[in-house]
N, C-alpha and C. Protein backbone atom coordinates (compact mmCIF):
# COMPACT_ATOMS: atom_id res chain seq x y z
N UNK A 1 62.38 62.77 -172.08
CA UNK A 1 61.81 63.29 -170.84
C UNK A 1 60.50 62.56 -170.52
N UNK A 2 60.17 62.58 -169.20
CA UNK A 2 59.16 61.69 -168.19
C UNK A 2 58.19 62.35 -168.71
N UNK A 3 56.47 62.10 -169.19
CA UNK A 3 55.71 63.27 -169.45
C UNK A 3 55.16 63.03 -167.63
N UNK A 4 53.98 64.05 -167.43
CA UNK A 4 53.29 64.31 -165.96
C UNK A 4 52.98 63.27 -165.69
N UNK A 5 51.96 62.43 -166.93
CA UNK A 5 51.30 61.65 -165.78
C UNK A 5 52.19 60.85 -165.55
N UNK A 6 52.76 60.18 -166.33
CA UNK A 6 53.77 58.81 -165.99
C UNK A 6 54.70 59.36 -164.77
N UNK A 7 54.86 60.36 -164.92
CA UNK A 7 55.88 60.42 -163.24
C UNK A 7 54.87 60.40 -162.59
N UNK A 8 53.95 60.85 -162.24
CA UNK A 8 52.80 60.36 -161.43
C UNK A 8 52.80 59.13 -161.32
N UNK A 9 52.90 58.32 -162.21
CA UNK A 9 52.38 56.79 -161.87
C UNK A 9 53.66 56.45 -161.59
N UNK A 10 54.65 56.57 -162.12
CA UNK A 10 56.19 56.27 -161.03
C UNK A 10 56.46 56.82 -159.31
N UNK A 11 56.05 57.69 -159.36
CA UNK A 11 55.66 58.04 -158.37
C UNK A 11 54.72 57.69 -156.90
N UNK A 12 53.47 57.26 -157.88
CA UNK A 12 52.29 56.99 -157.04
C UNK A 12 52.98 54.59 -156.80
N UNK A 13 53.56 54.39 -157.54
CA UNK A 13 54.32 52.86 -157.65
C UNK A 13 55.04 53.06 -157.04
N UNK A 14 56.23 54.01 -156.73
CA UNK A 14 57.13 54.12 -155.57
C UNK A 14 56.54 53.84 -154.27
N UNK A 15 55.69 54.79 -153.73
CA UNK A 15 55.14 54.87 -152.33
C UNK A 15 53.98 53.67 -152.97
N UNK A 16 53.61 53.14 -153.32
CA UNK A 16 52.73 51.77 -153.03
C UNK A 16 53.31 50.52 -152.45
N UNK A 17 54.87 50.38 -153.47
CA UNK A 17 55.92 49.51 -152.81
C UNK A 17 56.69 49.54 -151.34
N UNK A 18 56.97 51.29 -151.30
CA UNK A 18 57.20 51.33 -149.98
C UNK A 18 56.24 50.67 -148.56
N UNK A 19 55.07 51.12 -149.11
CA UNK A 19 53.87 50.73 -148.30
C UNK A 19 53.69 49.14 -148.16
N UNK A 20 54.19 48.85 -149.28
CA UNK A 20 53.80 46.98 -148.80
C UNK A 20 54.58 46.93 -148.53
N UNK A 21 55.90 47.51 -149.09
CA UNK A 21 57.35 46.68 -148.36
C UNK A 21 57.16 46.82 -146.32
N UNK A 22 56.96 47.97 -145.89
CA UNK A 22 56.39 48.28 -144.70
C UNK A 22 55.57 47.38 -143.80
N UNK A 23 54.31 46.83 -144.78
CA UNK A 23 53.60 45.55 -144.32
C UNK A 23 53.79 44.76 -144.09
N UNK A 24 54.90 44.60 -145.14
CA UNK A 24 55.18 42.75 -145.28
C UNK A 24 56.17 42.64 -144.48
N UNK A 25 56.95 44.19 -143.84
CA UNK A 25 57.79 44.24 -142.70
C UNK A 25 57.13 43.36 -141.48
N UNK A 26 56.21 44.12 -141.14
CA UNK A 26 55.32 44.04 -140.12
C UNK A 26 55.02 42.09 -140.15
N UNK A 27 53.95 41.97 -140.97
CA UNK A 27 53.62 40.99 -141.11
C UNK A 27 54.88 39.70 -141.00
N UNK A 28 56.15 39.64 -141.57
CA UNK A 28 57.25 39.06 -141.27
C UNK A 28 57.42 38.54 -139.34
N UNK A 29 57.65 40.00 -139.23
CA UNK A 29 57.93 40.20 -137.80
C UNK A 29 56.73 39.50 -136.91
N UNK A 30 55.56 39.84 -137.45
CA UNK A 30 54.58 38.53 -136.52
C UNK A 30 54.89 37.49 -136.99
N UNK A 31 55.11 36.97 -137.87
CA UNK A 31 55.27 35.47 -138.14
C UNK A 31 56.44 34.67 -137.31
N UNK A 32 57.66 36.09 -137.10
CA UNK A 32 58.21 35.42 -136.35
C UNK A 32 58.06 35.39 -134.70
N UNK A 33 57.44 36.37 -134.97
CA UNK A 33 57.62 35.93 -133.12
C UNK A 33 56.22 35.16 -132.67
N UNK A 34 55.63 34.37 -133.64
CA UNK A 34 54.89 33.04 -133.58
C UNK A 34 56.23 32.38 -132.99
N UNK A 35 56.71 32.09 -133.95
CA UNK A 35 57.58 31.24 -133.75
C UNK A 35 58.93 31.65 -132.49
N UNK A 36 59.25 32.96 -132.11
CA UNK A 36 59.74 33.12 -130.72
C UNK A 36 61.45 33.44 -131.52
N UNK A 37 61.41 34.39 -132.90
CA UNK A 37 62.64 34.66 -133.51
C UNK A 37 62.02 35.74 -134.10
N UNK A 38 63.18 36.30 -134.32
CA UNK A 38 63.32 38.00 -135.20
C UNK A 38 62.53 37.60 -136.86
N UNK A 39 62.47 38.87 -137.10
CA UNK A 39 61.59 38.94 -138.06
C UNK A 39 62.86 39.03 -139.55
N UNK A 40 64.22 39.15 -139.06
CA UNK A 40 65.13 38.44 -139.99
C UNK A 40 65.38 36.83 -140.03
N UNK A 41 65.06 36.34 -138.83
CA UNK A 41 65.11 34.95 -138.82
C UNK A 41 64.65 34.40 -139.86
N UNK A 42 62.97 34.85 -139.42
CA UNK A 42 61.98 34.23 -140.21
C UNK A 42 62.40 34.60 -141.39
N UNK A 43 62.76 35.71 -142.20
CA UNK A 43 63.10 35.46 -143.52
C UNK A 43 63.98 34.55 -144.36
N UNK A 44 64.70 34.25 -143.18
CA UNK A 44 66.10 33.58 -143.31
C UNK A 44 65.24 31.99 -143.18
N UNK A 45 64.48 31.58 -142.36
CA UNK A 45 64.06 30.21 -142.60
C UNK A 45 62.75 30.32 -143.88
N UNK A 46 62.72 31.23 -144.73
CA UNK A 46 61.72 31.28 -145.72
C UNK A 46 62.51 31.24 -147.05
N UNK A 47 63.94 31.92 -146.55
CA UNK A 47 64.86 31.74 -147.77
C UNK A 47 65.07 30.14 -147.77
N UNK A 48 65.54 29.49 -146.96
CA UNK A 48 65.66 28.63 -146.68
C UNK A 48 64.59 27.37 -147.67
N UNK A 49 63.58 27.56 -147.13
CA UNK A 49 61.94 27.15 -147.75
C UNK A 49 62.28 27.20 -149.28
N UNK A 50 62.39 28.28 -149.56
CA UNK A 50 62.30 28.63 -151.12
C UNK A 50 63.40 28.04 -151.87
N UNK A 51 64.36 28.03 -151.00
CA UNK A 51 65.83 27.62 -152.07
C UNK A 51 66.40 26.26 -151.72
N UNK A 52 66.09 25.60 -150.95
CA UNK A 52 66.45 24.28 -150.96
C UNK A 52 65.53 23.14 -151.49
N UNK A 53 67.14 22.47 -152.24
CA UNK A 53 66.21 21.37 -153.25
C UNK A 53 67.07 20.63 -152.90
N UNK A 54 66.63 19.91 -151.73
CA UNK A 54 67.09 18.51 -150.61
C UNK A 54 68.70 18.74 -150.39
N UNK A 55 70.00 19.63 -151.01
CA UNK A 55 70.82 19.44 -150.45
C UNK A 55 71.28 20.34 -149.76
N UNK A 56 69.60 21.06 -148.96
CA UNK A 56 70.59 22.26 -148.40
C UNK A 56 71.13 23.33 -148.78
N UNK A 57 70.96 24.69 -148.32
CA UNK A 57 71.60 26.17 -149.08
C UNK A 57 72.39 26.86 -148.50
N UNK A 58 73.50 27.10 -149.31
CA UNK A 58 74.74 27.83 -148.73
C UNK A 58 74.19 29.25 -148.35
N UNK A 59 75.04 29.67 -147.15
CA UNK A 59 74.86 31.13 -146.35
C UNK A 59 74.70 31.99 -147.87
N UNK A 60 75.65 32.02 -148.33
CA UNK A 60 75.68 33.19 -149.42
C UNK A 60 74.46 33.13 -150.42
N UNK A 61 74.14 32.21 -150.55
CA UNK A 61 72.81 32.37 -151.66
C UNK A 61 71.74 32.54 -150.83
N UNK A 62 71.51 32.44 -149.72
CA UNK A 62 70.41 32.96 -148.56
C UNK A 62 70.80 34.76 -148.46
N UNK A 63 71.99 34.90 -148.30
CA UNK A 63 72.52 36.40 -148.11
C UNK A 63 71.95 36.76 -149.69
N UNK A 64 72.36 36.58 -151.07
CA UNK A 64 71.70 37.12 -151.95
C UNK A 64 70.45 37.23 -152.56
N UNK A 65 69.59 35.99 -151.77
CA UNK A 65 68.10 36.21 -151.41
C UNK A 65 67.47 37.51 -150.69
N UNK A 66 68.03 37.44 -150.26
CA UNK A 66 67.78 38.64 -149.18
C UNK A 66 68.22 39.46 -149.07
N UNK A 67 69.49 39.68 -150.33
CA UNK A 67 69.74 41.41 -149.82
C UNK A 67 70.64 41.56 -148.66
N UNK A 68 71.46 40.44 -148.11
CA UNK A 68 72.00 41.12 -146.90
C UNK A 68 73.75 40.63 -146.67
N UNK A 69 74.23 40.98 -145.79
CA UNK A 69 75.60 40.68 -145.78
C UNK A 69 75.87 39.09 -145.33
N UNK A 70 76.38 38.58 -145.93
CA UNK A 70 77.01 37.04 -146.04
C UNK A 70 77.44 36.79 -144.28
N UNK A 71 77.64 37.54 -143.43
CA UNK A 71 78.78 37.60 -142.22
C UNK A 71 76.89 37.63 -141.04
N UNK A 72 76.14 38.16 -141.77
CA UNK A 72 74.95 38.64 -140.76
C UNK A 72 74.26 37.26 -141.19
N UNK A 73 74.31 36.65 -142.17
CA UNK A 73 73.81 34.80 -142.23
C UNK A 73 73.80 34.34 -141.41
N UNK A 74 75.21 34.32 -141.53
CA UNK A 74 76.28 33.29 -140.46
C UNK A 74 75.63 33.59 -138.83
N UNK A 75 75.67 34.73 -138.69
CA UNK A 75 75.54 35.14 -137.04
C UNK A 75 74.06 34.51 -137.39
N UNK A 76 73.11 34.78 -137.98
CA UNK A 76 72.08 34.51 -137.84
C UNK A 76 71.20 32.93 -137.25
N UNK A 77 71.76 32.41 -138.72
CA UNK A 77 71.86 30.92 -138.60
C UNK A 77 72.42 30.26 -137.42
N UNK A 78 73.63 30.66 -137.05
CA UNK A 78 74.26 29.62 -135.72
C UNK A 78 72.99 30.51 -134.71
N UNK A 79 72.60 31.38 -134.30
CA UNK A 79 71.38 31.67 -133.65
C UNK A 79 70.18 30.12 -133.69
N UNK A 80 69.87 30.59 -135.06
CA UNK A 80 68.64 29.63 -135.35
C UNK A 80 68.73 28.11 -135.52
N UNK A 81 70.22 27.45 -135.57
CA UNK A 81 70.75 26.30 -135.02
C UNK A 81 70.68 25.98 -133.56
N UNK A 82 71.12 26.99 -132.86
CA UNK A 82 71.19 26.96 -131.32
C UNK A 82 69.41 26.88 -130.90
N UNK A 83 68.60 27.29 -131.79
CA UNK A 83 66.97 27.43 -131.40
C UNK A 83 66.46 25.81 -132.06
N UNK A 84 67.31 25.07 -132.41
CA UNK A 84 66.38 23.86 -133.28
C UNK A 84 65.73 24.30 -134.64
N UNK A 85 65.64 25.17 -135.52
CA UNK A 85 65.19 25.67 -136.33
C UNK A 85 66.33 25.18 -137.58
N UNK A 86 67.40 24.75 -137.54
CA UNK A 86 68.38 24.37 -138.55
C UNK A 86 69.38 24.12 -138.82
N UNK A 87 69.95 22.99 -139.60
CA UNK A 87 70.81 22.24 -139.33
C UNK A 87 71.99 22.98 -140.06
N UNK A 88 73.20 22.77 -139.81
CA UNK A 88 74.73 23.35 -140.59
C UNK A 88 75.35 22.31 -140.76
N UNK A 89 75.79 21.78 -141.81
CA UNK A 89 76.91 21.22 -142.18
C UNK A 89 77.74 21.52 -143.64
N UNK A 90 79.03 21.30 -143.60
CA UNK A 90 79.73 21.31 -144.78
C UNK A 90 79.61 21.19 -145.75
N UNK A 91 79.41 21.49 -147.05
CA UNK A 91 78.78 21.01 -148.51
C UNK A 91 79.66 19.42 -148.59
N UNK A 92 79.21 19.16 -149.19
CA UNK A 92 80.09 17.57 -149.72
C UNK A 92 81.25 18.15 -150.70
N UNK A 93 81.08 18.59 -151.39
CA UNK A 93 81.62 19.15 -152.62
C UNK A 93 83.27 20.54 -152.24
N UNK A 94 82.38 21.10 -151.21
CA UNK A 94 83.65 21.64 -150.75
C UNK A 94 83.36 22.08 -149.23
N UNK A 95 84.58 22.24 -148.63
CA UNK A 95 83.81 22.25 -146.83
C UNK A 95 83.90 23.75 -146.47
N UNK A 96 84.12 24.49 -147.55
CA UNK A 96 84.20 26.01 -147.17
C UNK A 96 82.69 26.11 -147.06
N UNK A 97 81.73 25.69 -147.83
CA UNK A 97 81.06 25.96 -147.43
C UNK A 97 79.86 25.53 -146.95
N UNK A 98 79.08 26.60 -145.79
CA UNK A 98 77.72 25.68 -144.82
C UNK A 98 76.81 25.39 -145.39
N UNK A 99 76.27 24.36 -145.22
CA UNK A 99 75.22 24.08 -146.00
C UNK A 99 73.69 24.28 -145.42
N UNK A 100 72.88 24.83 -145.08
CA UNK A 100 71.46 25.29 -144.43
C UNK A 100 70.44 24.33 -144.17
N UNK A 101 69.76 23.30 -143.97
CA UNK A 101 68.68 23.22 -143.74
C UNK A 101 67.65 23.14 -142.38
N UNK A 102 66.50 23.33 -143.27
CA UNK A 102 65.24 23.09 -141.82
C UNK A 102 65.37 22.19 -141.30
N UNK A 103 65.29 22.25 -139.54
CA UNK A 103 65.27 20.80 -138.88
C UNK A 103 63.72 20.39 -138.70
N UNK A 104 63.36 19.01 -138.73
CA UNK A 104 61.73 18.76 -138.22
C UNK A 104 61.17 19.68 -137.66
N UNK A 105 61.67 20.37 -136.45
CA UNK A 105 61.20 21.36 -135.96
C UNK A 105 60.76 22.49 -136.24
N UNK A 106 61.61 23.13 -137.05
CA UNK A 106 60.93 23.75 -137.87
C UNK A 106 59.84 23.71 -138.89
N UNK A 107 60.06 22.44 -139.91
CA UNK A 107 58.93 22.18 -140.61
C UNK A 107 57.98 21.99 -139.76
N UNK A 108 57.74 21.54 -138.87
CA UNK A 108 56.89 21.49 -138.26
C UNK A 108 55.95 22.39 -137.82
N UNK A 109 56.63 23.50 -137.09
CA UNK A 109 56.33 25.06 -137.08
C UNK A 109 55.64 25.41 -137.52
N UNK A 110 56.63 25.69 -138.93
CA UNK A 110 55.88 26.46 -139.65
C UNK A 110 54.43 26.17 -140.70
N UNK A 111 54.84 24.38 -140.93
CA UNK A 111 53.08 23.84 -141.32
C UNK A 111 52.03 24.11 -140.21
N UNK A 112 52.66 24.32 -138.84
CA UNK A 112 51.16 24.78 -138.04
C UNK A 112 50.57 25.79 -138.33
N UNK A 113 51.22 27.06 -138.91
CA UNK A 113 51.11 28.19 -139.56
C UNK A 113 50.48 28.29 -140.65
N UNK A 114 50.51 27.04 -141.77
CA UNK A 114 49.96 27.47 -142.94
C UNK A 114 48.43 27.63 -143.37
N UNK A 115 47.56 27.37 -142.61
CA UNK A 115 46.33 27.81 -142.69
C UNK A 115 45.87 28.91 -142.48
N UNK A 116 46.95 29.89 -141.13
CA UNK A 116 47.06 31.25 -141.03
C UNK A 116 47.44 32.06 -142.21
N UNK A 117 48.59 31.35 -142.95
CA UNK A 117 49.49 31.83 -143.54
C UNK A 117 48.54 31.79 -144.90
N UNK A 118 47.97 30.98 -145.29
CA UNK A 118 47.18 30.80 -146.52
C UNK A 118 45.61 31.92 -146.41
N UNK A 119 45.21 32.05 -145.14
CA UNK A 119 44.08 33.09 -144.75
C UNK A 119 44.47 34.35 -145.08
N UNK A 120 45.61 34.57 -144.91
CA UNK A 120 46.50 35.92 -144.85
C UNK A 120 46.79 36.19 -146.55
N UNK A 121 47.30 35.31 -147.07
CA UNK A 121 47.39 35.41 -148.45
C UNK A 121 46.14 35.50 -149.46
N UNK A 122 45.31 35.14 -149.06
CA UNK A 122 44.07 35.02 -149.44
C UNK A 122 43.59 36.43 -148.99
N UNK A 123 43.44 37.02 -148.05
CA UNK A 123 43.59 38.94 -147.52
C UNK A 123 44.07 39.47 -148.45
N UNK A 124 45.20 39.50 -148.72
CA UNK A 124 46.19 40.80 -149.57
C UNK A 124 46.25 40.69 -150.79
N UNK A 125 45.38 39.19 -150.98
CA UNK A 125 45.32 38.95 -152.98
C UNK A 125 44.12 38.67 -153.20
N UNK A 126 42.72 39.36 -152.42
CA UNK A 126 41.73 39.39 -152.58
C UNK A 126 41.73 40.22 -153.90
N UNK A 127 40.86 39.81 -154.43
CA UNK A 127 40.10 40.63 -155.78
C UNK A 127 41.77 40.58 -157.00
N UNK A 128 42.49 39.84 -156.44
CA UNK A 128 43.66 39.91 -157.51
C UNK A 128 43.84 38.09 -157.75
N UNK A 129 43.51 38.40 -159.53
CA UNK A 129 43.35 36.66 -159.77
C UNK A 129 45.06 36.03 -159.74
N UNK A 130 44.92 34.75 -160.23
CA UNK A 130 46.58 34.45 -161.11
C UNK A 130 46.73 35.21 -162.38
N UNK A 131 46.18 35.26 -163.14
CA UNK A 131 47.05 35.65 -164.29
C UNK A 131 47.03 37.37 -164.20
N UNK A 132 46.73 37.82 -163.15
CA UNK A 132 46.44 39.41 -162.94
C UNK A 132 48.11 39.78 -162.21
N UNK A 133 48.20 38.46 -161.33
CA UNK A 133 49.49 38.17 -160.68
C UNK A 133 50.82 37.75 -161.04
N UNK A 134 50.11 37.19 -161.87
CA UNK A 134 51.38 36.13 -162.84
C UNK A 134 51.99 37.58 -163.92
N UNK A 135 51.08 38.58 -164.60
CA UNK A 135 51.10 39.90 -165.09
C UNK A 135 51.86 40.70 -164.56
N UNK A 136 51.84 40.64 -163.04
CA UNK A 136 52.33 41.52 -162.44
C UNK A 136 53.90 41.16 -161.77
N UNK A 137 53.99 39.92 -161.73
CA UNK A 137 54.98 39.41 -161.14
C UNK A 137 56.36 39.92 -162.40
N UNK A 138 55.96 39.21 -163.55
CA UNK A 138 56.52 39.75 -164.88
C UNK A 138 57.48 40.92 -164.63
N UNK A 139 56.21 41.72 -164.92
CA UNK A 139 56.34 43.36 -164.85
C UNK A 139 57.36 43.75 -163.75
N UNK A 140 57.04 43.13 -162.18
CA UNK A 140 58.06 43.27 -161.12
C UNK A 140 59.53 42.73 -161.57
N UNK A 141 59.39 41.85 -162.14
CA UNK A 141 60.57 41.33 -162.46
C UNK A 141 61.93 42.50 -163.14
N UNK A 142 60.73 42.69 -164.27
CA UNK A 142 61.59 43.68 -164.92
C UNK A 142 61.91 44.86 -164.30
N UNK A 143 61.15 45.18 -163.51
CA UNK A 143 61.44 46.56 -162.83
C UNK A 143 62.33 46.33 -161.80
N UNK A 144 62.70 45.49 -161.05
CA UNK A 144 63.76 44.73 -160.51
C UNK A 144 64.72 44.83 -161.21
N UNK A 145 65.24 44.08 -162.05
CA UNK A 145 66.67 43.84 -163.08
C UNK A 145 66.56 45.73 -162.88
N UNK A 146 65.77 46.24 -164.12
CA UNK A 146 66.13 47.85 -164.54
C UNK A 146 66.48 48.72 -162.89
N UNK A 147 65.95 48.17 -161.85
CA UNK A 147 66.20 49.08 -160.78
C UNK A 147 67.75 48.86 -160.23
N UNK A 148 67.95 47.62 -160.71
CA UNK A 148 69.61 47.00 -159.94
C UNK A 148 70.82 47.90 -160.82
N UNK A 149 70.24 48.01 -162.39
CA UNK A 149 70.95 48.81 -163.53
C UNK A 149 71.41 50.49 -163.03
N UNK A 150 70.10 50.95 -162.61
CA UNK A 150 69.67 52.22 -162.85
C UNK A 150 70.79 52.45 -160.89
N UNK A 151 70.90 51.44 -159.69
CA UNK A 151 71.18 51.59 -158.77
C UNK A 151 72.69 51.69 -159.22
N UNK A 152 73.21 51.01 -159.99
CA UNK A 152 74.56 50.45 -160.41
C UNK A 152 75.05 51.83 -161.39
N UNK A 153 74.21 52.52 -161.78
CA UNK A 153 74.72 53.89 -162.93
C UNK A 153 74.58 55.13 -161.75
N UNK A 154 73.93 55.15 -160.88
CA UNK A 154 74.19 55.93 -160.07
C UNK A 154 75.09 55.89 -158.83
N UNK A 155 75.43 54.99 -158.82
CA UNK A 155 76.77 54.41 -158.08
C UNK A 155 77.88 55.56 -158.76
N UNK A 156 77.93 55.00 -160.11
CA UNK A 156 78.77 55.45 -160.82
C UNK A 156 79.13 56.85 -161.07
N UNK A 157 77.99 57.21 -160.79
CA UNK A 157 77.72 59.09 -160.93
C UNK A 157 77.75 59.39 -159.21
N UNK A 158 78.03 59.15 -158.30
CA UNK A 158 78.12 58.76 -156.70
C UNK A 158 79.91 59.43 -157.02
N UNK A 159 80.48 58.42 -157.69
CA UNK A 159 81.63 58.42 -156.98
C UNK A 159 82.54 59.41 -157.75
């Protein structure tokens, strides 16, 4: 059994996450409509950012970045193709599937942004060093994996 305080501090960590998750809602959503796209876009050209290593990223590993349905990519992306924001083509390897990247235009974009974007980060990780972060990232990690476990056993008790 949980003693008080620790459900307290599970507790009081629940609604802290909610609360940034909320922010970083927000904050998303301006970034994109800098750029004149939904605030899923922009995540979708950040997945993008993060996961391509020069050959381009298939819809589905952008969809499991993010948490979202493989079919809402797709709609997404041919969106943000039709805006100049990114290119689609076939993998080499097999043509089932699309392959993602940023067009100039986009990089472009979004480096006009990064001095905002670095001011802003520099805001929300005031008074929090690297290795306070690097600590914490850890820790998120694990509480991640155990939360996907703990989502997956109550599934199970669901049905």
């Amino acid at each position: 059994m949980i003693d008080k305080k620790l459900d307290r501090a599970i507790r009081d960590f629940i609604w802290n996450v909610v609360e940034i998750h909320a922010q970083l809602d927000d904050i998303h959503t301006s970034w994109g409509g800098l750029l004149g796209i939904t605030q899923p876009q922009w995540l979708i050209l950040m997945a993008i950012t993060e996961l391509d290593e020069g050959r381009g990223v298939a819809g589905i590993d952008i969809a499991n970045k993010l948490r979202v349905h493989p079919a809402f990519v797709t709609n997404q992306t041919k969106i943000l193709e039709k805006g100049g924001f990114l290119s689609r083509r076939p993998a080499a390897d097999d043509a089932r599937f699309i392959m993602m990247s940023l067009t100039e235009k986009a990089t472009s974009d979004i480096e006009k942004l990064s001095k905002r974007k670095l001011a802003l980060n520099s805001t929300m990780f005031n008074e929090v060093d690297e290795k306070t972060l690097t600590e914490l990232n850890a820790a998120l990690a694990t509480i991640a994996r155990n939360a996907r476990l703990a989502a997956r056993l109550l599934a199970i008790d669901a049905s």
